[in-house]
PDB file of N, CA and C in Angstrom:
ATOM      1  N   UNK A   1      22.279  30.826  11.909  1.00  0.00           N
ATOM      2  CA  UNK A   1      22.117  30.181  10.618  1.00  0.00           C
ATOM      3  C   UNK A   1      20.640  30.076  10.263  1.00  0.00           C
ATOM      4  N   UNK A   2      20.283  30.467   9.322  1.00  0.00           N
ATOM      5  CA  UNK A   2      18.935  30.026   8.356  1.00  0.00           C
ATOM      6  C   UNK A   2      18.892  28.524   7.694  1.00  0.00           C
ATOM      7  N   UNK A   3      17.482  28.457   8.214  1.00  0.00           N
ATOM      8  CA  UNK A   3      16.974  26.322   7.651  1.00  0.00           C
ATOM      9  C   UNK A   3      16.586  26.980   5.815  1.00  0.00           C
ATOM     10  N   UNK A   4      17.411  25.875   5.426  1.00  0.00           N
ATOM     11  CA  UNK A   4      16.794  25.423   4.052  1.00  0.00           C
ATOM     12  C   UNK A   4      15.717  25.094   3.972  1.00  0.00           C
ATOM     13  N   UNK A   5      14.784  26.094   3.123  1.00  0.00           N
ATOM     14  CA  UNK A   5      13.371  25.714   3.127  1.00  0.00           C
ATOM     15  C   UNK A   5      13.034  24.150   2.054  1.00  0.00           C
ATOM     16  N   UNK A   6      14.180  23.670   1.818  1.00  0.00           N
ATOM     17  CA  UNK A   6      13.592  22.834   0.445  1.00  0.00           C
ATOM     18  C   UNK A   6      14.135  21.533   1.124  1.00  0.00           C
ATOM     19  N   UNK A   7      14.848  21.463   2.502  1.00  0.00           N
ATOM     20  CA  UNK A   7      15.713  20.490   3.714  1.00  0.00           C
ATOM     21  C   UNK A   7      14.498  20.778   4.571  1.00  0.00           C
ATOM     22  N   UNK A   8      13.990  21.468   5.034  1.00  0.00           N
ATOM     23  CA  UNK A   8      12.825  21.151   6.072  1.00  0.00           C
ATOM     24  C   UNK A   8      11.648  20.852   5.304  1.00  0.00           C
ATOM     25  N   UNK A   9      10.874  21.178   3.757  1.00  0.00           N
ATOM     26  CA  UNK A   9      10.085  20.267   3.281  1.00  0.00           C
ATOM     27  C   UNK A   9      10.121  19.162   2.840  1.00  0.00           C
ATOM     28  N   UNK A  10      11.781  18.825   2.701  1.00  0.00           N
ATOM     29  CA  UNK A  10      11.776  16.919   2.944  1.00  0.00           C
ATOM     30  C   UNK A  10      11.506  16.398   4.025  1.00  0.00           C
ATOM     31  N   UNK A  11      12.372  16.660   5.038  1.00  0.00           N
ATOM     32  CA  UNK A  11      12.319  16.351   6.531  1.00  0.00           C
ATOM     33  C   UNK A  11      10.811  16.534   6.598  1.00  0.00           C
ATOM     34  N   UNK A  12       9.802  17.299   6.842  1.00  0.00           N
ATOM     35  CA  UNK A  12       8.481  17.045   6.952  1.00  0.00           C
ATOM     36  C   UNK A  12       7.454  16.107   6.281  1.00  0.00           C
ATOM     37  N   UNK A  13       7.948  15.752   4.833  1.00  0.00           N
ATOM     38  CA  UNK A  13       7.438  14.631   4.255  1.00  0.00           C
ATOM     39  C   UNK A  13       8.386  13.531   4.746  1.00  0.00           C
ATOM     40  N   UNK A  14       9.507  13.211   4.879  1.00  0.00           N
ATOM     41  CA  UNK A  14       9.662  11.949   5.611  1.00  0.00           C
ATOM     42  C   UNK A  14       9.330  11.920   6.997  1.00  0.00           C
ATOM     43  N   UNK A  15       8.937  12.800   7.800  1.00  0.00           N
ATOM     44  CA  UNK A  15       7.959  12.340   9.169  1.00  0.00           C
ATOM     45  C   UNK A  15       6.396  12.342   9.080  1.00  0.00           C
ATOM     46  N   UNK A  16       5.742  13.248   8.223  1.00  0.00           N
ATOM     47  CA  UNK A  16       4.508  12.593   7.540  1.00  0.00           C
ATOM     48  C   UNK A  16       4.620  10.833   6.943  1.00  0.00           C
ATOM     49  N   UNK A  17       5.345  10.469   6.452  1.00  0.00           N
ATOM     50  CA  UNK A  17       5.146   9.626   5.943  1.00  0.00           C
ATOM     51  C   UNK A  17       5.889   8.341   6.717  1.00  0.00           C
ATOM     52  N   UNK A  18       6.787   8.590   8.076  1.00  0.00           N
ATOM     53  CA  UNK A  18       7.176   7.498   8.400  1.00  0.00           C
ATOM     54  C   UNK A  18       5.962   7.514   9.535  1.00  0.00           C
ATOM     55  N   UNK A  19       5.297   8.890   9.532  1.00  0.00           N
ATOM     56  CA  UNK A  19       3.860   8.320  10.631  1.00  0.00           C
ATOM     57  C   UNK A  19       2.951   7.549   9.817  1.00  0.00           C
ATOM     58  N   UNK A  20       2.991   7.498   8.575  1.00  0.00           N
ATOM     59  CA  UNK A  20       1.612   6.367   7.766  1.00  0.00           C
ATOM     60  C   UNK A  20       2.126   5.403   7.656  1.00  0.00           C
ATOM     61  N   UNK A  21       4.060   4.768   7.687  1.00  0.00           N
ATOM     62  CA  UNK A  21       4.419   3.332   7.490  1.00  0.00           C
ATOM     63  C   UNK A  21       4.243   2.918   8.953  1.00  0.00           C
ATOM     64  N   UNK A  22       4.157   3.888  10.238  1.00  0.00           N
ATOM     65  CA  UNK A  22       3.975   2.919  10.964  1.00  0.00           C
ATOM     66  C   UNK A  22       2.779   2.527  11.365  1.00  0.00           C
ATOM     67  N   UNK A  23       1.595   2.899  10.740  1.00  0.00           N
ATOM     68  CA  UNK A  23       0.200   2.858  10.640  1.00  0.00           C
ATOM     69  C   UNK A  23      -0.140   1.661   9.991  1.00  0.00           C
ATOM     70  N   UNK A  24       0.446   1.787   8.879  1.00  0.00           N
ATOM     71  CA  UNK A  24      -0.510   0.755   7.965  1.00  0.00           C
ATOM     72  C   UNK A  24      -0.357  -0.875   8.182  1.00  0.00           C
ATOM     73  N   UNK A  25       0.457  -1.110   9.012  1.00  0.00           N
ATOM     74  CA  UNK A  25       0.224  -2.560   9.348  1.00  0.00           C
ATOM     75  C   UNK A  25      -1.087  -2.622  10.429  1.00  0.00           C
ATOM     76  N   UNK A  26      -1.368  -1.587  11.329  1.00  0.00           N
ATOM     77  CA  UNK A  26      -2.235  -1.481  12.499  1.00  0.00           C
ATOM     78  C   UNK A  26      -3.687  -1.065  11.377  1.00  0.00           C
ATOM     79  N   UNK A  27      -3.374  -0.254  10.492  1.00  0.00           N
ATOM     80  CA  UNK A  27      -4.709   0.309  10.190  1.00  0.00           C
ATOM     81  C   UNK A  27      -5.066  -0.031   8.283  1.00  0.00           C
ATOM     82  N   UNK A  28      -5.352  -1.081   7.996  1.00  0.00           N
ATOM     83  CA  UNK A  28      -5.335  -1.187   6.293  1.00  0.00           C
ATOM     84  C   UNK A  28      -6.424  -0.216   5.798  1.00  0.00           C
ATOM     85  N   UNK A  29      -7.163   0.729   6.205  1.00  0.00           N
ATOM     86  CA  UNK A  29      -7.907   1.319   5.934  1.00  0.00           C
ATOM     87  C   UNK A  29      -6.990   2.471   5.173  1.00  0.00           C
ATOM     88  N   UNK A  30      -5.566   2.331   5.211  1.00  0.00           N
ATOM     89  CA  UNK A  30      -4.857   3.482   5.156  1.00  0.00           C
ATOM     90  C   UNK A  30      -4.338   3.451   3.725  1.00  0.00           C
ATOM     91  N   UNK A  31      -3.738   1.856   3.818  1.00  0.00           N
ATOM     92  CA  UNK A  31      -3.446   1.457   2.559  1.00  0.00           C
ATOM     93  C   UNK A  31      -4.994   0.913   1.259  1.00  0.00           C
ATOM     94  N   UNK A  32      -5.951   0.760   1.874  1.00  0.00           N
ATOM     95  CA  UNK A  32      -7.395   0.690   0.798  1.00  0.00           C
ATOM     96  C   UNK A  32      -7.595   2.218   0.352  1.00  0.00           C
ATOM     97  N   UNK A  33      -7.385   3.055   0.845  1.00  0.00           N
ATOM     98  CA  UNK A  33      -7.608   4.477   0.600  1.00  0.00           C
ATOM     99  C   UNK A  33      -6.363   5.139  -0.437  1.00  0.00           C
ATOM    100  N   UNK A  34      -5.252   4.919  -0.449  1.00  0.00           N
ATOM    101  CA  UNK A  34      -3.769   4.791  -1.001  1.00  0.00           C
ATOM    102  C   UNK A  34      -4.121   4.551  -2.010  1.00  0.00           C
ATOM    103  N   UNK A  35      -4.832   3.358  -2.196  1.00  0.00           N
ATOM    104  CA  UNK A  35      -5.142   2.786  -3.575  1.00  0.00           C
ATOM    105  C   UNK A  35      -5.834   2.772  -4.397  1.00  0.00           C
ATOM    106  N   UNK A  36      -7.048   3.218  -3.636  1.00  0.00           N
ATOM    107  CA  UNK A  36      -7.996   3.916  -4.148  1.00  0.00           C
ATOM    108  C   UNK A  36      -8.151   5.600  -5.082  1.00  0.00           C
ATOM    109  N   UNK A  37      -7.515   6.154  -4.021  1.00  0.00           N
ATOM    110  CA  UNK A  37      -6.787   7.424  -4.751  1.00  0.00           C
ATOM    111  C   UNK A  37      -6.139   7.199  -6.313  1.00  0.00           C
ATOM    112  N   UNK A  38      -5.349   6.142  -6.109  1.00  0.00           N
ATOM    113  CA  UNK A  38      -4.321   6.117  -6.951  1.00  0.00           C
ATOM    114  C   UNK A  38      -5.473   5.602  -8.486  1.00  0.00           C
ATOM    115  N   UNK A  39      -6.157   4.738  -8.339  1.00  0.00           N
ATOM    116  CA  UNK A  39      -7.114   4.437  -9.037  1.00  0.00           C
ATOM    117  C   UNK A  39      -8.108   5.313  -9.987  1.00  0.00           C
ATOM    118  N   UNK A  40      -8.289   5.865  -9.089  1.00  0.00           N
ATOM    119  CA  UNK A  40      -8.606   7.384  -9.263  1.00  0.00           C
ATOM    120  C   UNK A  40      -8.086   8.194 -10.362  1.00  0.00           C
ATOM    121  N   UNK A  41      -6.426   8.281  -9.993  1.00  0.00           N
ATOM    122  CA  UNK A  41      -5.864   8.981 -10.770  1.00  0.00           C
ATOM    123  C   UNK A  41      -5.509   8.327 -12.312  1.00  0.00           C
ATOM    124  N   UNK A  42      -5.640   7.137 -12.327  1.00  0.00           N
ATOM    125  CA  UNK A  42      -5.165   6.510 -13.430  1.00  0.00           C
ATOM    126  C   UNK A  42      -6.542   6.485 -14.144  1.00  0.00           C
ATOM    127  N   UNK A  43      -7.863   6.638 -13.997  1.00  0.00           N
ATOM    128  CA  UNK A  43      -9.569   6.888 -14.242  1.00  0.00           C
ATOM    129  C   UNK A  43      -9.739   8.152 -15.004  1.00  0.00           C
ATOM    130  N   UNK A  44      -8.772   9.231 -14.018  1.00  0.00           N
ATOM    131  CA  UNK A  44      -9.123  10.530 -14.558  1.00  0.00           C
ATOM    132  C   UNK A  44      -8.264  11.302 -15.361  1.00  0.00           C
ATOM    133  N   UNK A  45      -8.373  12.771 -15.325  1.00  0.00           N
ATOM    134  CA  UNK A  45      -7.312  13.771 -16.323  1.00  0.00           C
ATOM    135  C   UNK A  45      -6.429  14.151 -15.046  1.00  0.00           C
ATOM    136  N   UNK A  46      -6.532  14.323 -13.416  1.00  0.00           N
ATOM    137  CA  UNK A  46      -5.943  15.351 -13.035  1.00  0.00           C
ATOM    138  C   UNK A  46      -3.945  15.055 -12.635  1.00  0.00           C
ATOM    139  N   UNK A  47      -4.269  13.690 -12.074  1.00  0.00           N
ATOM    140  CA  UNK A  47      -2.539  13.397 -11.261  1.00  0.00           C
ATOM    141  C   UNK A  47      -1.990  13.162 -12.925  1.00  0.00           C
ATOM    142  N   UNK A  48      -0.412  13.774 -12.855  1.00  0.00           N
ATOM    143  CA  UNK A  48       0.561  13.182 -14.006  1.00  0.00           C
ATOM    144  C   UNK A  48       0.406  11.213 -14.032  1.00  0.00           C
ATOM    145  N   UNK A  49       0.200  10.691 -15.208  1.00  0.00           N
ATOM    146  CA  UNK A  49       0.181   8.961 -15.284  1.00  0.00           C
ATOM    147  C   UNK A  49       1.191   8.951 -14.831  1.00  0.00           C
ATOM    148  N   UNK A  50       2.484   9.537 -14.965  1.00  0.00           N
ATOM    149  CA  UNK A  50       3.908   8.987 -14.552  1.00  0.00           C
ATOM    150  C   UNK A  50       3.894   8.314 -12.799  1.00  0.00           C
ATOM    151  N   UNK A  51       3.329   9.664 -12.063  1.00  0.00           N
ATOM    152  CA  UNK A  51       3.365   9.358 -10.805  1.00  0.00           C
ATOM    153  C   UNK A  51       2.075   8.267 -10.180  1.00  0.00           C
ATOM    154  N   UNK A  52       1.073   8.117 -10.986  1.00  0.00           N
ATOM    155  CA  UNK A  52       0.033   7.469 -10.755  1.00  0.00           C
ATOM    156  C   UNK A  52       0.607   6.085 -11.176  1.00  0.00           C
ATOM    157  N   UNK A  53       1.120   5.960 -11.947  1.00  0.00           N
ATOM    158  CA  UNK A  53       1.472   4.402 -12.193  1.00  0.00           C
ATOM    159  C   UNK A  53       2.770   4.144 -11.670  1.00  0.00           C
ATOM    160  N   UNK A  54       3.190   4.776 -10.848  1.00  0.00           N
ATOM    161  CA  UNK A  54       4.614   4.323 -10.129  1.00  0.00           C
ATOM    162  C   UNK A  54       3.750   4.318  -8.383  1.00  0.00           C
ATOM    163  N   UNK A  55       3.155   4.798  -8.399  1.00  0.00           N
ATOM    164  CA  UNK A  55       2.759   4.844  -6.747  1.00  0.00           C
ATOM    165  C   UNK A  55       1.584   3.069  -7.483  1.00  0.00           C
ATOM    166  N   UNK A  56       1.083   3.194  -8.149  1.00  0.00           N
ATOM    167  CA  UNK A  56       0.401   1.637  -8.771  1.00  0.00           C
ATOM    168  C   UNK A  56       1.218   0.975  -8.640  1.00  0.00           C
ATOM    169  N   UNK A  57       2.644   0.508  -8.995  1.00  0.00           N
ATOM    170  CA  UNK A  57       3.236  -0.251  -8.566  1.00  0.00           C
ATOM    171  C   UNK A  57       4.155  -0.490  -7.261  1.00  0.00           C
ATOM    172  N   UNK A  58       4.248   0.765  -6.735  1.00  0.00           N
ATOM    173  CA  UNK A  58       4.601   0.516  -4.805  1.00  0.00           C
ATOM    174  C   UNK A  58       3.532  -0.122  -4.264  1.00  0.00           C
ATOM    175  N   UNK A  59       2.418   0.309  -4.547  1.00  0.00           N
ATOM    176  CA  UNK A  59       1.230  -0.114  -3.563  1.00  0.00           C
ATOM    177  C   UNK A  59       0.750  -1.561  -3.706  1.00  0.00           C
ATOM    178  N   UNK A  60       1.502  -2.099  -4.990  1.00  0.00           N
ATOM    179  CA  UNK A  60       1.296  -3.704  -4.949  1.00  0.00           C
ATOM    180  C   UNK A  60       2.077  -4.666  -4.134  1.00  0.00           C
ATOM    181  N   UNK A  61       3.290  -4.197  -3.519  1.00  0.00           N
ATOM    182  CA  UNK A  61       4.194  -4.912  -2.562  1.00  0.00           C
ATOM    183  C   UNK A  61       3.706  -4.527  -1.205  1.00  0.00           C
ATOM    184  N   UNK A  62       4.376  -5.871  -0.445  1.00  0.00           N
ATOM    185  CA  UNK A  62       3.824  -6.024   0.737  1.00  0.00           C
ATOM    186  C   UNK A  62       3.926  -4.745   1.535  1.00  0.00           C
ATOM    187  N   UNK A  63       2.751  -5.033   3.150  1.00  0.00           N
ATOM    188  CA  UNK A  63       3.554  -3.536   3.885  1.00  0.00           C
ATOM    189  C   UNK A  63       4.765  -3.215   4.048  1.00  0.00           C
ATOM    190  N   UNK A  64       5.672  -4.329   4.901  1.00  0.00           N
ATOM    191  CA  UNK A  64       6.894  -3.548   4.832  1.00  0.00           C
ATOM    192  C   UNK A  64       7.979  -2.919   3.799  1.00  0.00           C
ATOM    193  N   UNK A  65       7.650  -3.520   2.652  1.00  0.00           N
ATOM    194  CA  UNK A  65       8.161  -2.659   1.263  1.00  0.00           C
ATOM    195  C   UNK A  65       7.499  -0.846   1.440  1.00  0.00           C
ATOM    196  N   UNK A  66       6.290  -0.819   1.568  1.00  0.00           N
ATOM    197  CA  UNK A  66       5.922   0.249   1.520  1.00  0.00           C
ATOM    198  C   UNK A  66       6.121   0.900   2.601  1.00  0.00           C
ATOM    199  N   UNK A  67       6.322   0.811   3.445  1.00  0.00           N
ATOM    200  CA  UNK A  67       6.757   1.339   4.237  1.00  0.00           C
ATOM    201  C   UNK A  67       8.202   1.671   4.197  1.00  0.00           C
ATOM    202  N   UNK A  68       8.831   1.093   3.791  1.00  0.00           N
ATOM    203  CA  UNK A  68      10.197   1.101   3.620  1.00  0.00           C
ATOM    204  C   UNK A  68      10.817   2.243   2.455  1.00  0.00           C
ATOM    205  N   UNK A  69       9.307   2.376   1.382  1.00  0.00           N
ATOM    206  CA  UNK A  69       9.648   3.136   0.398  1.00  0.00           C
ATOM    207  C   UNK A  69       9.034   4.447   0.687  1.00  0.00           C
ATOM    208  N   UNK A  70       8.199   4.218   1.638  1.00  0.00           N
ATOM    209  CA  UNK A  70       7.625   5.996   2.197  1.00  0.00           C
ATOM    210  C   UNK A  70       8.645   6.896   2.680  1.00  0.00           C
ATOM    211  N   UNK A  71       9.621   6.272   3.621  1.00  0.00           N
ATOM    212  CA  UNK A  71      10.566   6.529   4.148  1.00  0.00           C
ATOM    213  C   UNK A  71      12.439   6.722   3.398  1.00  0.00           C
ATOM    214  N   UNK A  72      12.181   5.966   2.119  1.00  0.00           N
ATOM    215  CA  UNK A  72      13.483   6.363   2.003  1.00  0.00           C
ATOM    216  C   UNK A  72      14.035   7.448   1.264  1.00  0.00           C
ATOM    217  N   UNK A  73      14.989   7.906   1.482  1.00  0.00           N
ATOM    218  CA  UNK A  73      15.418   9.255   1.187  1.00  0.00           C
ATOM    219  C   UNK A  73      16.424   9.574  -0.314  1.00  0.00           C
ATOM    220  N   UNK A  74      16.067   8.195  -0.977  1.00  0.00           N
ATOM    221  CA  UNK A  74      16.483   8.434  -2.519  1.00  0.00           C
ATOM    222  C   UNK A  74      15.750   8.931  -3.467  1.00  0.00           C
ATOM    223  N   UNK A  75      16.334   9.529  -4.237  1.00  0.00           N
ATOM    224  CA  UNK A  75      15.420  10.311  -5.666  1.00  0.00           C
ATOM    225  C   UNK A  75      14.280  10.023  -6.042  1.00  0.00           C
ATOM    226  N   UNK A  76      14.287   8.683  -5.899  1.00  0.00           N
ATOM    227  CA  UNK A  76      12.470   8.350  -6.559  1.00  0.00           C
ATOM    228  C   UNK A  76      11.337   8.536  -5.667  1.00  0.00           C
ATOM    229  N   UNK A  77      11.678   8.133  -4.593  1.00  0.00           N
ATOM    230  CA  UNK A  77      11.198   8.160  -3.113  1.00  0.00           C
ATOM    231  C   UNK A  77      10.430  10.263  -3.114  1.00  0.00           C
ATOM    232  N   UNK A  78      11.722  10.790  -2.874  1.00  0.00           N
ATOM    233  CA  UNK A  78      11.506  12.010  -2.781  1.00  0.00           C
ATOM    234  C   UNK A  78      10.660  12.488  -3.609  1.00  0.00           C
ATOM    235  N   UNK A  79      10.741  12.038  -4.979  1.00  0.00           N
ATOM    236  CA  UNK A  79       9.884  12.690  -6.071  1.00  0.00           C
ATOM    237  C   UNK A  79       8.713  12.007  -5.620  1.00  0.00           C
ATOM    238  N   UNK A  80       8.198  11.021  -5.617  1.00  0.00           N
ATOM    239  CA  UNK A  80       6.897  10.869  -5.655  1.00  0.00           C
ATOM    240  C   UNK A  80       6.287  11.045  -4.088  1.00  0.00           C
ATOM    241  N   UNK A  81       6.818  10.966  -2.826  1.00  0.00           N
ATOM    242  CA  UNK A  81       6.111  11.910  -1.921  1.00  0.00           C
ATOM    243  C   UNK A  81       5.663  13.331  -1.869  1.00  0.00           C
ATOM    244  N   UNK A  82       5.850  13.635  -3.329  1.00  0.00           N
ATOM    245  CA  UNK A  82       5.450  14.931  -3.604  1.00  0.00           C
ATOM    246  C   UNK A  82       4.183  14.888  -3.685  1.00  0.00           C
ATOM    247  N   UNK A  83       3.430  13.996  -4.590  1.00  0.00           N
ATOM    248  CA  UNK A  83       2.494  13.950  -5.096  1.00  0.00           C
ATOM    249  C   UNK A  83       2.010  12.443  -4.674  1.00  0.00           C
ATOM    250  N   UNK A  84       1.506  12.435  -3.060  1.00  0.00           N
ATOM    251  CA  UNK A  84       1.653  11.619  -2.041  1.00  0.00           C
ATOM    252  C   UNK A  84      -0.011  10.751  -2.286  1.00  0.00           C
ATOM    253  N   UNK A  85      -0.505   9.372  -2.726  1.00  0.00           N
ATOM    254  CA  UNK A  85      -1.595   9.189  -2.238  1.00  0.00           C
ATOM    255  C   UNK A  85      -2.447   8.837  -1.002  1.00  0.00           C
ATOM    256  N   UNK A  86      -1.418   8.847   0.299  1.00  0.00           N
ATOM    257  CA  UNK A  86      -1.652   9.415   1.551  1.00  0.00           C
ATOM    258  C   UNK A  86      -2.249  10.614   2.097  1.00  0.00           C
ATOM    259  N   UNK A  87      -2.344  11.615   1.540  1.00  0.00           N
ATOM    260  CA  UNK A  87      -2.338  12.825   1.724  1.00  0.00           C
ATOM    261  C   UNK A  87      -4.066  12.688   2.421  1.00  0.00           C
ATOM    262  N   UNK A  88      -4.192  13.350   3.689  1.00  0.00           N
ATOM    263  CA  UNK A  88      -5.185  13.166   4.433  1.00  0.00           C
ATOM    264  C   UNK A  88      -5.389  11.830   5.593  1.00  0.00           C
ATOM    265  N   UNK A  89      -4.184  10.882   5.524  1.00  0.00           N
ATOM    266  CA  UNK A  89      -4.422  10.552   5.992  1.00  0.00           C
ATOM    267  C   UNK A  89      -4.081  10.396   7.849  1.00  0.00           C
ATOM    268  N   UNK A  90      -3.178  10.951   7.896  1.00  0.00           N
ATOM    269  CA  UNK A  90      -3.468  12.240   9.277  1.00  0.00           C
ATOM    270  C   UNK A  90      -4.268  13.143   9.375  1.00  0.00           C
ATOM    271  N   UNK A  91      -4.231  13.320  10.439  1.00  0.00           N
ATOM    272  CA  UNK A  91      -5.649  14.850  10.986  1.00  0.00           C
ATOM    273  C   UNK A  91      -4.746  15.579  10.907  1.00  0.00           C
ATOM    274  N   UNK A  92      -4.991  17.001  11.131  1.00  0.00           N
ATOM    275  CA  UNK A  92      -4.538  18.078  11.233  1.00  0.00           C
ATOM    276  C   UNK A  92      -3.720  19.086  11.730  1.00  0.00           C
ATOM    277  N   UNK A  93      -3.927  17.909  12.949  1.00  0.00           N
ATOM    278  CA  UNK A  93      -3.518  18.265  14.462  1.00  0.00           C
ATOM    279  C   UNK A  93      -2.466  17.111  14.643  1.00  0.00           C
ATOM    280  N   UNK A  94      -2.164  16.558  13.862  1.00  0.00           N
ATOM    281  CA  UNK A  94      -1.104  15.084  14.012  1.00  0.00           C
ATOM    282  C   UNK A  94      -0.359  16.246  12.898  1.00  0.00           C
ATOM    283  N   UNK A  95      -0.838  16.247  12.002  1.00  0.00           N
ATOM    284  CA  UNK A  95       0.678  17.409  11.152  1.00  0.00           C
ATOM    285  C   UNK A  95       0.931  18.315  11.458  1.00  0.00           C
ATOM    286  N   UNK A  96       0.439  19.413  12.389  1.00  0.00           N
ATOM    287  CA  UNK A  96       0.937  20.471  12.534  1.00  0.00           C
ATOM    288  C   UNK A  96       1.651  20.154  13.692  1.00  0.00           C
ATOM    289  N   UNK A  97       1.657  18.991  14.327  1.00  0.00           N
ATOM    290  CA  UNK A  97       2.622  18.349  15.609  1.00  0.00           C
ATOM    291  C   UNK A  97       3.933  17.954  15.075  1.00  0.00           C
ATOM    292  N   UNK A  98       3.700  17.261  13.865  1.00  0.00           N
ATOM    293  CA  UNK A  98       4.810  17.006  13.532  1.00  0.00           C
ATOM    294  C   UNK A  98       5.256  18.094  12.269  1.00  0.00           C
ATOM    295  N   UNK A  99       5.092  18.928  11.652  1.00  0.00           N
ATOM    296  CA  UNK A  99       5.699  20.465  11.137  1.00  0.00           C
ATOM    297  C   UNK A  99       6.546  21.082  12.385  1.00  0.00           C
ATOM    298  N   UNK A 100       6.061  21.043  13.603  1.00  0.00           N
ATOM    299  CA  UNK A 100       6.569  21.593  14.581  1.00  0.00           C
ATOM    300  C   UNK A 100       7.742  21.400  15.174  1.00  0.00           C
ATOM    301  N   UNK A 101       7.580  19.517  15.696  1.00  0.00           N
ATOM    302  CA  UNK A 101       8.764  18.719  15.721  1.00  0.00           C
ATOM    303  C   UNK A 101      10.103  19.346  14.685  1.00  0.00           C
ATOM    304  N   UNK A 102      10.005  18.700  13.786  1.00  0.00           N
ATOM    305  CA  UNK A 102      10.404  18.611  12.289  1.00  0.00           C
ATOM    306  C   UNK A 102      11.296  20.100  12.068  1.00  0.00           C
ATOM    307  N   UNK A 103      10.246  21.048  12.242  1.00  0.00           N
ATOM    308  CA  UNK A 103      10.826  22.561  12.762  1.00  0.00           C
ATOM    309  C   UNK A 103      12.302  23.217  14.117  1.00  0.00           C
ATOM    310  N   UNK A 104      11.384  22.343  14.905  1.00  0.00           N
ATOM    311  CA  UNK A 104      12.006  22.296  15.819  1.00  0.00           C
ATOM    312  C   UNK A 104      14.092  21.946  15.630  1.00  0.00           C
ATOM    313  N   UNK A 105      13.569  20.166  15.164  1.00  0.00           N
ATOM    314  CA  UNK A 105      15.068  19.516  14.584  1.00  0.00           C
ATOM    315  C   UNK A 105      15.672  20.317  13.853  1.00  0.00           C
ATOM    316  N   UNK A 106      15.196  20.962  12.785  1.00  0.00           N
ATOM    317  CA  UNK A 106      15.959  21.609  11.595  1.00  0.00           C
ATOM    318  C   UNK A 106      16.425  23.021  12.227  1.00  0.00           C
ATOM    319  N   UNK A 107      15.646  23.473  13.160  1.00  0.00           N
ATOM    320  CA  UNK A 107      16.326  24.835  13.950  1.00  0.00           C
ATOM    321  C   UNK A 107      17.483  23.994  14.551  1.00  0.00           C
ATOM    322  N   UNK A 108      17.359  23.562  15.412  1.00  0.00           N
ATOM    323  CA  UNK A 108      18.674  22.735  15.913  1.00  0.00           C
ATOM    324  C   UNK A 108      19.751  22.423  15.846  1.00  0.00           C
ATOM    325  N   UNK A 109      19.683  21.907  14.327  1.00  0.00           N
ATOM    326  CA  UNK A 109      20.697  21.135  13.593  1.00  0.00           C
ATOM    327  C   UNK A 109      21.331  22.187  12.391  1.00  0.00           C
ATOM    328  N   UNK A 110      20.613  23.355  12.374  1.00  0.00           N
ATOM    329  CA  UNK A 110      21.123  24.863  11.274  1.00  0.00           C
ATOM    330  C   UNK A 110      22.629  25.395  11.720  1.00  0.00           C
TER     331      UNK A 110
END
């Protein structure tokens, strides 16, 4: 069997992103940067306002909300980890560990 390429780029954004909910209670540098981005985008021409002012209002509830919303696997959720203001905040070598993982499961489970 062949992996759904559009089922393993969810699955990789929800393990990217359940590695930053379990971060950001240990590291707020994660969530000042989140927000900052997002700030950013609502300042300038480049992110759509739609997604800039919906990640503006996740990022005002507590951590475990956000965390809770990095991770869940409903429509709104999905859409806006697209256009993630996390993005960087793993190294390189922490995502291509978990692409691999992630890879790994979805071979598995095909």
């Amino acid at each position: 069997m062949s992996i759904d390429p559009h089922r393993l780029a969810e699955e990789r954004s929800i393990a990217y992103h359940r590695a930053i909910a379990e971060r950001i209670r240990r590291d707020p540098v994660i969530l000042a940067r989140a927000r900052e981005r997002v700030r950013d985008w609502l300042a300038g021409p480049g992110e759509p306002r739609h997604y800039a002012l919906a990640w503006q209002e996740i990022l005002q509830r507590n951590e475990h909300a956000i965390a809770a919303f990095l991770t869940d696997r409903g429509e709104e959720a999905r859409e806006l980890r697209q256009s993630t203001p996390f993005a960087g905040a793993l190294t390189a070598r922490e995502r291509w560990a978990l692409w691999r993982l992630t890879l790994e499961e979805q071979s598995g489970a095909a």
